[in-house]
N, C-alpha and C. Protein backbone atom coordinates (compact mmCIF):
# COMPACT_ATOMS: atom_id res chain seq x y z
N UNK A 1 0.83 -1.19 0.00
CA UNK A 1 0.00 0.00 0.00
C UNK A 1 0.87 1.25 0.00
N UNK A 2 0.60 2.56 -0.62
CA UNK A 2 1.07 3.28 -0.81
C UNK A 2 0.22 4.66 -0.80
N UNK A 3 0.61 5.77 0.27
CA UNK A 3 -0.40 6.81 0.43
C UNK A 3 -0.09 8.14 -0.63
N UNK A 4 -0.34 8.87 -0.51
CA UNK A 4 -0.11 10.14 -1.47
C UNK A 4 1.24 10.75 -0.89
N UNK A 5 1.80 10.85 -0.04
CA UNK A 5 2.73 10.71 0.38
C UNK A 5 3.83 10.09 -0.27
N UNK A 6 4.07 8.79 0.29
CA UNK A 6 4.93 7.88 -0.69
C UNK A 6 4.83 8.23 -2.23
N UNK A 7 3.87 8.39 -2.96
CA UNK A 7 4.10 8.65 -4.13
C UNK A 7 4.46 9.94 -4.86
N UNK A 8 4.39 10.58 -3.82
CA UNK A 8 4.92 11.52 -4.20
C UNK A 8 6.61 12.18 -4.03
N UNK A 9 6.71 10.95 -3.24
CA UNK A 9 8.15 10.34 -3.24
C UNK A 9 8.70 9.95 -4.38
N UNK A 10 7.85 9.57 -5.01
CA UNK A 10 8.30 8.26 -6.04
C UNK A 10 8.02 8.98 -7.69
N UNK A 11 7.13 9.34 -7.69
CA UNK A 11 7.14 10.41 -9.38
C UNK A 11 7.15 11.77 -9.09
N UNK A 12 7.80 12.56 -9.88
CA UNK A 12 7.64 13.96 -9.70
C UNK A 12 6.29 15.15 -9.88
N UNK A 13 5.34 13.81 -10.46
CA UNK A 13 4.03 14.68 -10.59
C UNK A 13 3.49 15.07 -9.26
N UNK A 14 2.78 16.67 -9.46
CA UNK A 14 2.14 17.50 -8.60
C UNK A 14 0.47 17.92 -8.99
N UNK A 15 0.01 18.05 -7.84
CA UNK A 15 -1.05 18.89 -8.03
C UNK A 15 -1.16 20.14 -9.08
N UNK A 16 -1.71 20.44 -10.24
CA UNK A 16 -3.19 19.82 -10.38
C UNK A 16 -2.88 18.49 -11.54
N UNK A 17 -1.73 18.17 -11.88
CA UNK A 17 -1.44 16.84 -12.90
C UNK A 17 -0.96 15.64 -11.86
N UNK A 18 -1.10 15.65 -10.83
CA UNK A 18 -0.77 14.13 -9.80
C UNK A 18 -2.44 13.51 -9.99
N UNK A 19 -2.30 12.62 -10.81
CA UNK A 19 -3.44 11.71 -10.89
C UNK A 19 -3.67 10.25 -10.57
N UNK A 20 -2.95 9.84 -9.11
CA UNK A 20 -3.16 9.05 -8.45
C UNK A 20 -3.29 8.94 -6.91
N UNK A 21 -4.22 9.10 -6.24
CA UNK A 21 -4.43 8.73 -5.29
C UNK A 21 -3.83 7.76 -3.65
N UNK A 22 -3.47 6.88 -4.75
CA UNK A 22 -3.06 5.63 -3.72
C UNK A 22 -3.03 4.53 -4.51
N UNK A 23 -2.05 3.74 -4.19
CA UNK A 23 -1.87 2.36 -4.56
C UNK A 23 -2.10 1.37 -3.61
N UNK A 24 -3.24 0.07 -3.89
CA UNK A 24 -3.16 -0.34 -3.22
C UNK A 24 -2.75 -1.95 -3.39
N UNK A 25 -2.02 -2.09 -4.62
CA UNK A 25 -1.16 -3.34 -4.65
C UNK A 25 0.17 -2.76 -5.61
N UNK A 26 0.95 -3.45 -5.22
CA UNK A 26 1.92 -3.60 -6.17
C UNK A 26 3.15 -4.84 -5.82
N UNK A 27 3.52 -5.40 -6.74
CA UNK A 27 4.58 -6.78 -6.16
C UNK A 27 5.66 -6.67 -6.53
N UNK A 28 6.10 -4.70 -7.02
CA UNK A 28 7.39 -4.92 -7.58
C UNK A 28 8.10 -5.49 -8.33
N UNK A 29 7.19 -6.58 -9.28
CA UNK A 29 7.99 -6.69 -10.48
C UNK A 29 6.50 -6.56 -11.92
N UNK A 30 5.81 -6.88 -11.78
CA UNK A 30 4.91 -6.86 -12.90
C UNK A 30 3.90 -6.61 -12.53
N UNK A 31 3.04 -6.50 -11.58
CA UNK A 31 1.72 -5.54 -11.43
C UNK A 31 1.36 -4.53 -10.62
N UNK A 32 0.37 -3.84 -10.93
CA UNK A 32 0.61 -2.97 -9.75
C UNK A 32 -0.99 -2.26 -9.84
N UNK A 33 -1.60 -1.69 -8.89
CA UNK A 33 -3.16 -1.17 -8.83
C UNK A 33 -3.21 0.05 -8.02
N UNK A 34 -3.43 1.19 -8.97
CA UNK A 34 -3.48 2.43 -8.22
C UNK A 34 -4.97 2.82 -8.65
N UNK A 35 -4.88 3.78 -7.35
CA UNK A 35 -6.65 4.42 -7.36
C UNK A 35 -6.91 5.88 -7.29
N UNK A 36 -7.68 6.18 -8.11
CA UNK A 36 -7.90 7.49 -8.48
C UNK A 36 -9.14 8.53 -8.49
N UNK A 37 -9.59 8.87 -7.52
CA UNK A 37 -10.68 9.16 -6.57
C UNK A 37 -11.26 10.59 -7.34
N UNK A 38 -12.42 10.99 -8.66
CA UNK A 38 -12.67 11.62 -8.53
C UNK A 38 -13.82 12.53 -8.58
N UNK A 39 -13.28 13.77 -8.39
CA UNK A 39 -14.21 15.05 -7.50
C UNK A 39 -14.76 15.53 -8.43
N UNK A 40 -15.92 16.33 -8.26
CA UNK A 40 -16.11 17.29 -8.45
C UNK A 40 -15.40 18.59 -9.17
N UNK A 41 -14.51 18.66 -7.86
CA UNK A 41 -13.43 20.21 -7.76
C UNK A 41 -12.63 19.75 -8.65
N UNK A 42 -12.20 18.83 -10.20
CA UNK A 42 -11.55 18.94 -10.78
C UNK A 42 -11.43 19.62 -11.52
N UNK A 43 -10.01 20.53 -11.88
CA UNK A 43 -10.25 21.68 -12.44
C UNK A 43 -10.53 21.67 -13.97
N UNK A 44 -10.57 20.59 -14.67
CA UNK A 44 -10.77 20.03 -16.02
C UNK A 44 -12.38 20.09 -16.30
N UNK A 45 -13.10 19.45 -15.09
CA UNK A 45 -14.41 19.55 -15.42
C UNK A 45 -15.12 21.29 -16.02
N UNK A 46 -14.37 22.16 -15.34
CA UNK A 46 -14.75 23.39 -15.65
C UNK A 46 -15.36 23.68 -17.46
N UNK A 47 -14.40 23.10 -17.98
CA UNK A 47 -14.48 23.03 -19.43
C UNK A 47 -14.85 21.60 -20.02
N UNK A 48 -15.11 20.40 -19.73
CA UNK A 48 -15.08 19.01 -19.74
C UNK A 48 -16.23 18.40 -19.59
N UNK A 49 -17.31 18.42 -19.49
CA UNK A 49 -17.81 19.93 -19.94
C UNK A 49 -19.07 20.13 -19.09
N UNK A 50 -19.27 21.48 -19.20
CA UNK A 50 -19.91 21.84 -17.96
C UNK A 50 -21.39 21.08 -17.53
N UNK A 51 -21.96 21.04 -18.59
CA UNK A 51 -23.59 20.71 -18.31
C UNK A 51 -23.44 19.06 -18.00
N UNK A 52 -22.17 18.20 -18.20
CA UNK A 52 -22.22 16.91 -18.48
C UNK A 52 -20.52 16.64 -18.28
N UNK A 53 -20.38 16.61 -16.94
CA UNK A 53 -18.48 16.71 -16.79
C UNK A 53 -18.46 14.95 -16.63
N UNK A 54 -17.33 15.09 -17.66
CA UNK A 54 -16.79 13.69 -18.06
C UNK A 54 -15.25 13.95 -18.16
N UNK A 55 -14.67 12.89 -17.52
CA UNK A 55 -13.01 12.78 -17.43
C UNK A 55 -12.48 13.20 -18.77
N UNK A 56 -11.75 13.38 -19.46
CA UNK A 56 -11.08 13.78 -21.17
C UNK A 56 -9.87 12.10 -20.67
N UNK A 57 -10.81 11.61 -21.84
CA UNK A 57 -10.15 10.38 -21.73
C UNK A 57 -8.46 10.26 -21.80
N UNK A 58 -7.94 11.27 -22.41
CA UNK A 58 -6.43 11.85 -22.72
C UNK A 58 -5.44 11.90 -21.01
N UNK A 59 -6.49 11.90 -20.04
CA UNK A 59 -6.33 12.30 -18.28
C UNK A 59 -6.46 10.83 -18.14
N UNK A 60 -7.37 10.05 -18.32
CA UNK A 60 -7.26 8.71 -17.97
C UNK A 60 -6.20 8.08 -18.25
N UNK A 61 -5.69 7.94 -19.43
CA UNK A 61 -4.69 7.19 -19.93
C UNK A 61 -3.20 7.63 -18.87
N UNK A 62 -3.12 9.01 -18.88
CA UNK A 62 -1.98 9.65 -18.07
C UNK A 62 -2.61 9.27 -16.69
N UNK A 63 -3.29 9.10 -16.14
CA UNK A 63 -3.59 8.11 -14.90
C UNK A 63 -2.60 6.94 -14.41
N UNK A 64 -3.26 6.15 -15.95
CA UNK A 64 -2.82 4.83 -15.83
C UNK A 64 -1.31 5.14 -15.89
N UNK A 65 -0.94 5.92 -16.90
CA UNK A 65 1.07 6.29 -17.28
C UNK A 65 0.60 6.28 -15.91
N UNK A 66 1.08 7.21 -15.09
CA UNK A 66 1.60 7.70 -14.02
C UNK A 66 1.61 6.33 -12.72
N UNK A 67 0.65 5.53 -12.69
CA UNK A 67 0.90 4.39 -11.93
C UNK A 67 1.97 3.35 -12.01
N UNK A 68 2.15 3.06 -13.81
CA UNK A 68 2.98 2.28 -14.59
C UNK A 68 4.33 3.14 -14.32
N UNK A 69 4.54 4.36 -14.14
CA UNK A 69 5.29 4.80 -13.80
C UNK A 69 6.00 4.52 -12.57
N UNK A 70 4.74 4.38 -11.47
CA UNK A 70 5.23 3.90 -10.25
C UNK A 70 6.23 2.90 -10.35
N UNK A 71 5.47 1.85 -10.73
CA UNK A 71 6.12 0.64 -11.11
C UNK A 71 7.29 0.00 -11.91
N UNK A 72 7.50 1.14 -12.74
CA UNK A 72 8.60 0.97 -13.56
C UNK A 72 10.02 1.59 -12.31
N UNK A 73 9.63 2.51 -11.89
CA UNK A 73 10.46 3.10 -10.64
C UNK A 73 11.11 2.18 -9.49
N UNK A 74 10.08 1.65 -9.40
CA UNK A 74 10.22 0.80 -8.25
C UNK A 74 10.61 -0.70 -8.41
N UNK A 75 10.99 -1.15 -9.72
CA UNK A 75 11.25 -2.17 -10.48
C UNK A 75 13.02 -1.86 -10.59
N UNK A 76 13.25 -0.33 -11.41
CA UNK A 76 14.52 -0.41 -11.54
C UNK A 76 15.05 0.59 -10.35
N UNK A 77 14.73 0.18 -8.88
CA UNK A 77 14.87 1.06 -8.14
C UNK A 77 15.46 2.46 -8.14
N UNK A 78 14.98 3.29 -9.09
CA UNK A 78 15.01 4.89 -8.94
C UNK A 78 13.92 5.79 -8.56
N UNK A 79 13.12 5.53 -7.55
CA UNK A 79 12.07 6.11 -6.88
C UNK A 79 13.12 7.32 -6.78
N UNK A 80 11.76 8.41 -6.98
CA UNK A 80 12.61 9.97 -7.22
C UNK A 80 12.97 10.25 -8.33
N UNK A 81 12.87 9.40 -9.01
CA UNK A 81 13.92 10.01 -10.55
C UNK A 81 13.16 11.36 -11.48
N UNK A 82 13.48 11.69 -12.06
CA UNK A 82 12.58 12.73 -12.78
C UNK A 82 12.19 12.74 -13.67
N UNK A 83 12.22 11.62 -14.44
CA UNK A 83 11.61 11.40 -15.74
C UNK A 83 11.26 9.68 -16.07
N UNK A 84 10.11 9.98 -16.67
CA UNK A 84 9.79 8.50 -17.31
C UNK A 84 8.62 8.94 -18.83
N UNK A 85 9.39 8.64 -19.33
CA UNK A 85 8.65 9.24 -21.14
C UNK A 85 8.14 8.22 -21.66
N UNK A 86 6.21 8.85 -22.01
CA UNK A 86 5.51 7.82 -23.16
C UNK A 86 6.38 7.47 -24.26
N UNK A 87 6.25 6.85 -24.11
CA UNK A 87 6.84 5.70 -26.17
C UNK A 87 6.35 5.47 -26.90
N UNK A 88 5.17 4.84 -26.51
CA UNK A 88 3.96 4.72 -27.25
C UNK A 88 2.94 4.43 -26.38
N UNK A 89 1.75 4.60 -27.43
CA UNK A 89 0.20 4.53 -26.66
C UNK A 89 -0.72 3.17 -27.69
N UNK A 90 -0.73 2.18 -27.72
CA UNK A 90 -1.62 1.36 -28.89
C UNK A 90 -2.74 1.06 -27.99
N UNK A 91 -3.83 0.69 -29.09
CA UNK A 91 -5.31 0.11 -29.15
C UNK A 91 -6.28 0.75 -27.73
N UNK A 92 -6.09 1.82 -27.44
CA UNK A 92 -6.50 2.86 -26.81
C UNK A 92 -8.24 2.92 -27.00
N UNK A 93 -8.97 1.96 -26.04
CA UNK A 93 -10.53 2.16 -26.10
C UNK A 93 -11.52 2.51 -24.81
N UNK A 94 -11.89 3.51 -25.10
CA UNK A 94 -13.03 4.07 -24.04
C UNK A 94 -14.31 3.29 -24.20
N UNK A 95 -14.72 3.08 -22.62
CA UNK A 95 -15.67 1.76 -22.79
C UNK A 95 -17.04 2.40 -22.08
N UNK A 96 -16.54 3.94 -21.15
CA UNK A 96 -17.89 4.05 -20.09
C UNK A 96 -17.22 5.49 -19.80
N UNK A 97 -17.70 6.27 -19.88
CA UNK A 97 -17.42 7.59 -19.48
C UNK A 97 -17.62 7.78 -17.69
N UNK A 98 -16.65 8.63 -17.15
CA UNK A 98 -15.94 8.70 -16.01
C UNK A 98 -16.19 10.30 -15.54
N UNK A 99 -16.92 9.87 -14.34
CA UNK A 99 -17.59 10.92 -13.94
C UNK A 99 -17.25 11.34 -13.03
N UNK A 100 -17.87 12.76 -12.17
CA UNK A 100 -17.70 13.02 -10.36
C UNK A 100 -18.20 12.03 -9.31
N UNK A 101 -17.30 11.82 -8.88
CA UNK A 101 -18.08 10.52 -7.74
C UNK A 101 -17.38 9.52 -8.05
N UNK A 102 -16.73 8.88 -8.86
CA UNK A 102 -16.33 7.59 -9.65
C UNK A 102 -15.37 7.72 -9.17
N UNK A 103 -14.59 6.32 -8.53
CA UNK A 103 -13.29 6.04 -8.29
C UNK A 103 -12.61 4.88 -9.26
N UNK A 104 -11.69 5.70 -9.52
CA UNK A 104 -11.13 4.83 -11.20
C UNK A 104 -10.24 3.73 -9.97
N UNK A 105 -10.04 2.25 -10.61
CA UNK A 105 -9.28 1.67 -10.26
C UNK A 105 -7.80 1.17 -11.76
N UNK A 106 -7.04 1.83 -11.49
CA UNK A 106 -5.89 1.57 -12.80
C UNK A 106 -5.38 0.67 -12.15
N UNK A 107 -5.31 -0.90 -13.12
CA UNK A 107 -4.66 -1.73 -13.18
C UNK A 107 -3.59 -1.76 -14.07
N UNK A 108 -2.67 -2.52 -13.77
CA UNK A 108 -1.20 -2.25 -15.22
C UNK A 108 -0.73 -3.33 -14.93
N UNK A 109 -0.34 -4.42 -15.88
CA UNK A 109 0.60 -5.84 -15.62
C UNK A 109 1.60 -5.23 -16.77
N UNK A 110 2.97 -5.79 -16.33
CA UNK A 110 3.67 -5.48 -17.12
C UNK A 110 4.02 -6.80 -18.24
N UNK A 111 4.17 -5.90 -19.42
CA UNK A 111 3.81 -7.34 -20.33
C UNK A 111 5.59 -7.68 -20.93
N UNK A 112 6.18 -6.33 -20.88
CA UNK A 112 7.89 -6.62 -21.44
C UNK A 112 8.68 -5.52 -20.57
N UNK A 113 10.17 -6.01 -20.67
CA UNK A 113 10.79 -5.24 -20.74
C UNK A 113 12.00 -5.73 -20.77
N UNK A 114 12.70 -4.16 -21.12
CA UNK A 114 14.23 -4.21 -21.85
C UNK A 114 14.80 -3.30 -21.32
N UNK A 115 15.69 -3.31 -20.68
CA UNK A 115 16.08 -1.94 -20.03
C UNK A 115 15.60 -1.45 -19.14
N UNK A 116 15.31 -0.31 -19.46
CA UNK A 116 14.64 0.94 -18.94
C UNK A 116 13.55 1.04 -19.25
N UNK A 117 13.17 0.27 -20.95
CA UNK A 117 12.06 0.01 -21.27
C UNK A 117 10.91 -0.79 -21.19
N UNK A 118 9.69 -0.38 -21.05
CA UNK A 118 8.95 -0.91 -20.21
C UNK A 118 7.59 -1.10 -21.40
N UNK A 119 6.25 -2.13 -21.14
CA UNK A 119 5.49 -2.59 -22.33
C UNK A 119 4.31 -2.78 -21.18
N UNK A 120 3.15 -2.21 -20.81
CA UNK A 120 2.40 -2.41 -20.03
C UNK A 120 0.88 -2.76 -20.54
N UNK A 121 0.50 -4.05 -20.12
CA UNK A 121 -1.18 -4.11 -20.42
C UNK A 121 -1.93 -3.24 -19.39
N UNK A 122 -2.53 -2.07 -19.49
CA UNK A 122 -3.30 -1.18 -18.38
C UNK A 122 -4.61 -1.17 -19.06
N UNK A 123 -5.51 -0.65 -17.61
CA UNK A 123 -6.86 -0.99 -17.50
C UNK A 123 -7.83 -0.32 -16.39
N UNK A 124 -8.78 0.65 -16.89
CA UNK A 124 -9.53 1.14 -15.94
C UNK A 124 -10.71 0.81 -15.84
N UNK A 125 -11.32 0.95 -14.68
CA UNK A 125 -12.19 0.47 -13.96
C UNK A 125 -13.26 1.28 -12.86
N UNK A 126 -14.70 1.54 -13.19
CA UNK A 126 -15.15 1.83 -12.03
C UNK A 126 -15.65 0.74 -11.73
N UNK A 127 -15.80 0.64 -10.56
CA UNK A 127 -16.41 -0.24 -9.62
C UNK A 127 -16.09 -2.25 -10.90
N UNK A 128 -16.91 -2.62 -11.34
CA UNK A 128 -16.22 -3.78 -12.25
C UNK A 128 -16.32 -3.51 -13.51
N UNK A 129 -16.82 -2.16 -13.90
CA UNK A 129 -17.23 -1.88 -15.22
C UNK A 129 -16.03 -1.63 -15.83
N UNK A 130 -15.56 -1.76 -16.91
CA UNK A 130 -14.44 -1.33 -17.73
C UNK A 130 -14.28 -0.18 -18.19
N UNK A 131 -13.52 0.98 -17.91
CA UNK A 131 -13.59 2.20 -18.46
C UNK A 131 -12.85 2.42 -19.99
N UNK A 132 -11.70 2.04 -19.09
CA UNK A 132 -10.68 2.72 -20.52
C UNK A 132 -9.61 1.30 -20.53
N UNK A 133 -8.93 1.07 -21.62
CA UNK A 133 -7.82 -0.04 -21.63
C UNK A 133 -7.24 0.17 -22.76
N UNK A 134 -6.10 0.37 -22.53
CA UNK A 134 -4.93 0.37 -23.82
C UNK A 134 -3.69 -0.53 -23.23
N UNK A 135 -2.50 -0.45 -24.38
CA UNK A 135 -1.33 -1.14 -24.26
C UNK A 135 -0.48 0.34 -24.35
N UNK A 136 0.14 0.44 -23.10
CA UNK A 136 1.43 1.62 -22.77
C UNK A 136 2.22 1.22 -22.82
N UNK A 137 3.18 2.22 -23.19
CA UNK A 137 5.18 1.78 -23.34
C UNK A 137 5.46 3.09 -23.48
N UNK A 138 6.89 2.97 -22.31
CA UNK A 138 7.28 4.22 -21.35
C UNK A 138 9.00 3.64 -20.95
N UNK A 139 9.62 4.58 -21.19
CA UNK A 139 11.04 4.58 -21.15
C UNK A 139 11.25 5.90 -20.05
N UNK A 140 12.48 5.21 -19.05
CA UNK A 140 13.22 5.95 -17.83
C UNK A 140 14.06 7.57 -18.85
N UNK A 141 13.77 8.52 -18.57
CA UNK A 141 14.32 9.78 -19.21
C UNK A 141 15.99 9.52 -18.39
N UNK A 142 17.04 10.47 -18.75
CA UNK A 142 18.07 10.71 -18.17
C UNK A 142 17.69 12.02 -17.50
N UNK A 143 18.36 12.13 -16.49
CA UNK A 143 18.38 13.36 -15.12
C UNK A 143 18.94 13.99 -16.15
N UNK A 144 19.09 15.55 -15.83
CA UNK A 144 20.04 16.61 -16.31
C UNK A 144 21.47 16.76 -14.94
């Protein structure tokens, strides 16, 4: 388990782009389940749109990055590091639109890796419904 705290240990994302909550599995080498609790007060909904606020599925996916991120961190132990860069994004499908009140559950198994490089099956979830699911791949940046 992992609180907002710890993770914010662990990736350099901040408020208002820190889009994970809490983790509440991970086994350090290939899966990992972070949760993403949201409000109302998101400042996206403002425009997202007003009469009918729905997540911008583009925020989901960077959800899921940012968990897979965890995990890639904590795999090649550099928790803290400052970079971890999309590579690619494939077969990217929205299944249920994601609302105020909804707590996303992002799942991610890791399906390869090489390096630094990383190949993730991810997967969102309210409650058992399927939200969003694509195949991510995300490479460790170099520090300056």
């Amino acid at each position: 388990m992992m609180d907002i705290s710890e993770i914010k240990r662990i990736i350099p994302h901040r408020y208002p782009f820190l889009l994970v909550d809490r983790v509440i599995e991970c086994d350090m080498e290939s899966r990992i389940v972070g949760i993403k609790n949201v409000t109302a007060n998101e400042p996206f909904f403002q425009g997202h749109f007003p009469e009918y606020p729905v997540m911008p599925g583009v925020l989901i996916i960077e959800a899921l990055a940012q968990v897979g991120c965890i995990l890639a961190l904590k795999v090649l132990k550099k928790e803290g590091h400052a970079s971890v860069f999309f590579t690619g994004i494939e077969k990217a499908k929205f299944r249920k639109p994601v609302v105020p009140g909804d707590q996303l559950r992002l799942e991610l198994n890791k399906i390869k890796q090489r390096g630094t490089l990383f190949k993730f099956d991810a997967q969102a979830f309210v409650g058992d419904a399927l939200a969003t699911e694509c195949t991510l791949q995300a490479m460790l940046g170099q520090n300056e």
